[in-house]
C-alpha atoms as a PDB file:
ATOM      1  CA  UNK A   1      14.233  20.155 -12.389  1.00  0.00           C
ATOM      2  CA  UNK A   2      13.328  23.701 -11.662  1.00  0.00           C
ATOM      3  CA  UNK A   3       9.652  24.642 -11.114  1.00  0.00           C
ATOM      4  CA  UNK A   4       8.905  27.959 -12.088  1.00  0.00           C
ATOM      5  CA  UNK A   5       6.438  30.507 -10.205  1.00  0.00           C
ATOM      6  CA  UNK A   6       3.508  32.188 -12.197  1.00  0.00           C
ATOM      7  CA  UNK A   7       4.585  35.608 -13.049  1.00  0.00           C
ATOM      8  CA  UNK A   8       2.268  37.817 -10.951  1.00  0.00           C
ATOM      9  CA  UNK A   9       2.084  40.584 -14.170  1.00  0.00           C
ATOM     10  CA  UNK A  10       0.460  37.289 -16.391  1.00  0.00           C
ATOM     11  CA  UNK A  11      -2.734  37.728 -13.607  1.00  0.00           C
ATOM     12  CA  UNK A  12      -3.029  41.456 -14.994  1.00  0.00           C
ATOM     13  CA  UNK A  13      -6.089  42.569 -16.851  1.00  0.00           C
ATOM     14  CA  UNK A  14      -4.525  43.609 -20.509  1.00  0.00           C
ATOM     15  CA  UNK A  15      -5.437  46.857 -19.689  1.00  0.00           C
ATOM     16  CA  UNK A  16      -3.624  47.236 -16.424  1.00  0.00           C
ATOM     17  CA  UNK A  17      -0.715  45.630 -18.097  1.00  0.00           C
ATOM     18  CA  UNK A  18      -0.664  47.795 -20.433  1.00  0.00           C
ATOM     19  CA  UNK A  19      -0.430  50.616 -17.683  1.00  0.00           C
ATOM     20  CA  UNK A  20       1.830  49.293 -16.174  1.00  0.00           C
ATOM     21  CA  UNK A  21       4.167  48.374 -19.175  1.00  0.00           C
ATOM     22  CA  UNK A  22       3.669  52.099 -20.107  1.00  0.00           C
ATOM     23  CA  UNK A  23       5.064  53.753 -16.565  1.00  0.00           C
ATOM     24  CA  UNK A  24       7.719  51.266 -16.685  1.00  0.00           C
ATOM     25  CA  UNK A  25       8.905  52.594 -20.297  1.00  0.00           C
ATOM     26  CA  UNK A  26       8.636  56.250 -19.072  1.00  0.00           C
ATOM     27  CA  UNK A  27      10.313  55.894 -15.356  1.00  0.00           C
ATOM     28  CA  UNK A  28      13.017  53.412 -17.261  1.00  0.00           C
ATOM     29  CA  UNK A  29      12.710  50.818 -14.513  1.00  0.00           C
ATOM     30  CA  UNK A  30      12.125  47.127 -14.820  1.00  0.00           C
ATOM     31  CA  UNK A  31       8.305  46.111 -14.350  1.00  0.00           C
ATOM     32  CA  UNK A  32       8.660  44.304 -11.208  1.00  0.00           C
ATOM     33  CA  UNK A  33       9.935  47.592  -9.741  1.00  0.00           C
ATOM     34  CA  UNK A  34       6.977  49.648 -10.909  1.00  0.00           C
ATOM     35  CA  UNK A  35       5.040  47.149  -9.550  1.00  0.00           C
ATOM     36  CA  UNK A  36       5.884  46.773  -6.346  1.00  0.00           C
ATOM     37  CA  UNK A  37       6.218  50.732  -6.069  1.00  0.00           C
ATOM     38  CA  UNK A  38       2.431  50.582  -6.970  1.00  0.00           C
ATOM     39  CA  UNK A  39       1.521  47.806  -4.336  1.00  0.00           C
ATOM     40  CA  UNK A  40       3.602  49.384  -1.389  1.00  0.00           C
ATOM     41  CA  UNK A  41       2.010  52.766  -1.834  1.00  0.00           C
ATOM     42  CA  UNK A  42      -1.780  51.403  -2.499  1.00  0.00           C
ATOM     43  CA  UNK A  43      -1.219  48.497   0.645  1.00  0.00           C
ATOM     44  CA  UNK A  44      -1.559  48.812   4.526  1.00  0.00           C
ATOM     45  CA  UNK A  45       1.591  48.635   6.010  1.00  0.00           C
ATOM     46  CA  UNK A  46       2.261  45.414   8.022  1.00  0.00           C
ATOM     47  CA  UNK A  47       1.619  46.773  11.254  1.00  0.00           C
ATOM     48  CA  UNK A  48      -1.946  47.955  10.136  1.00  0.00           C
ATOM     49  CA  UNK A  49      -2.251  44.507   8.670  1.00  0.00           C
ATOM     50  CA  UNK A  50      -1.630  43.078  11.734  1.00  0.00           C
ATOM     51  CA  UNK A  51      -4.155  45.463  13.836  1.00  0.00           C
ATOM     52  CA  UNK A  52      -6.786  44.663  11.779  1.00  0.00           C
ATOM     53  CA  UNK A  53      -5.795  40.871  12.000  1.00  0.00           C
ATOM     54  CA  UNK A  54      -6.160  41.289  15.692  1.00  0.00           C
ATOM     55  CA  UNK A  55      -9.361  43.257  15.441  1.00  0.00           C
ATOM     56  CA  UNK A  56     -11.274  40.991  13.585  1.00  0.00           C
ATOM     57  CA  UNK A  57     -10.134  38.216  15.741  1.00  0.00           C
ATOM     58  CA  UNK A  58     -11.155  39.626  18.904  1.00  0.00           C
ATOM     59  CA  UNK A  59     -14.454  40.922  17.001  1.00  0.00           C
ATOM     60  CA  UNK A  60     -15.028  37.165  15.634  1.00  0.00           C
ATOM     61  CA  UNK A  61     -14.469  35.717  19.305  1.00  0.00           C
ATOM     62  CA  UNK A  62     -16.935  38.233  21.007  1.00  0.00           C
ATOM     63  CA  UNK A  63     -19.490  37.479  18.303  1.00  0.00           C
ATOM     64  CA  UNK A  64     -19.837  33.900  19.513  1.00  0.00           C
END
């Protein structure tokens, strides 16, 4: 039996699906693809995820 994952694009807003069904039609790529070009230029990198991880630990340990 396979279990199958939630496709992340069902979680969209109809209007951001929409959106995002639209720029996939004009660039020609797959969804998935325009997605995760959207996510890796609006997200942190990982090593400013992991600074601010360490930053709010430290600021969380001072703090008590």
């Amino acid at each position: 039996m396979t279990t199958s994952k939630p496709r992340l694009v069902s979680y969209l807003p109809p209007p951001i699906d929409r959106r995002l069904r639209m720029q996939a039609a004009i660039r020609r790529w797959p969804i998935a693809r325009v997605l995760a070009d959207v996510l890796d230029r609006g997200l942190p990198s990982a090593d400013d995820l992991a600074t601010q991880i360490r930053e709010d630990g430290s600021a969380s340990d001072s703090a008590s």
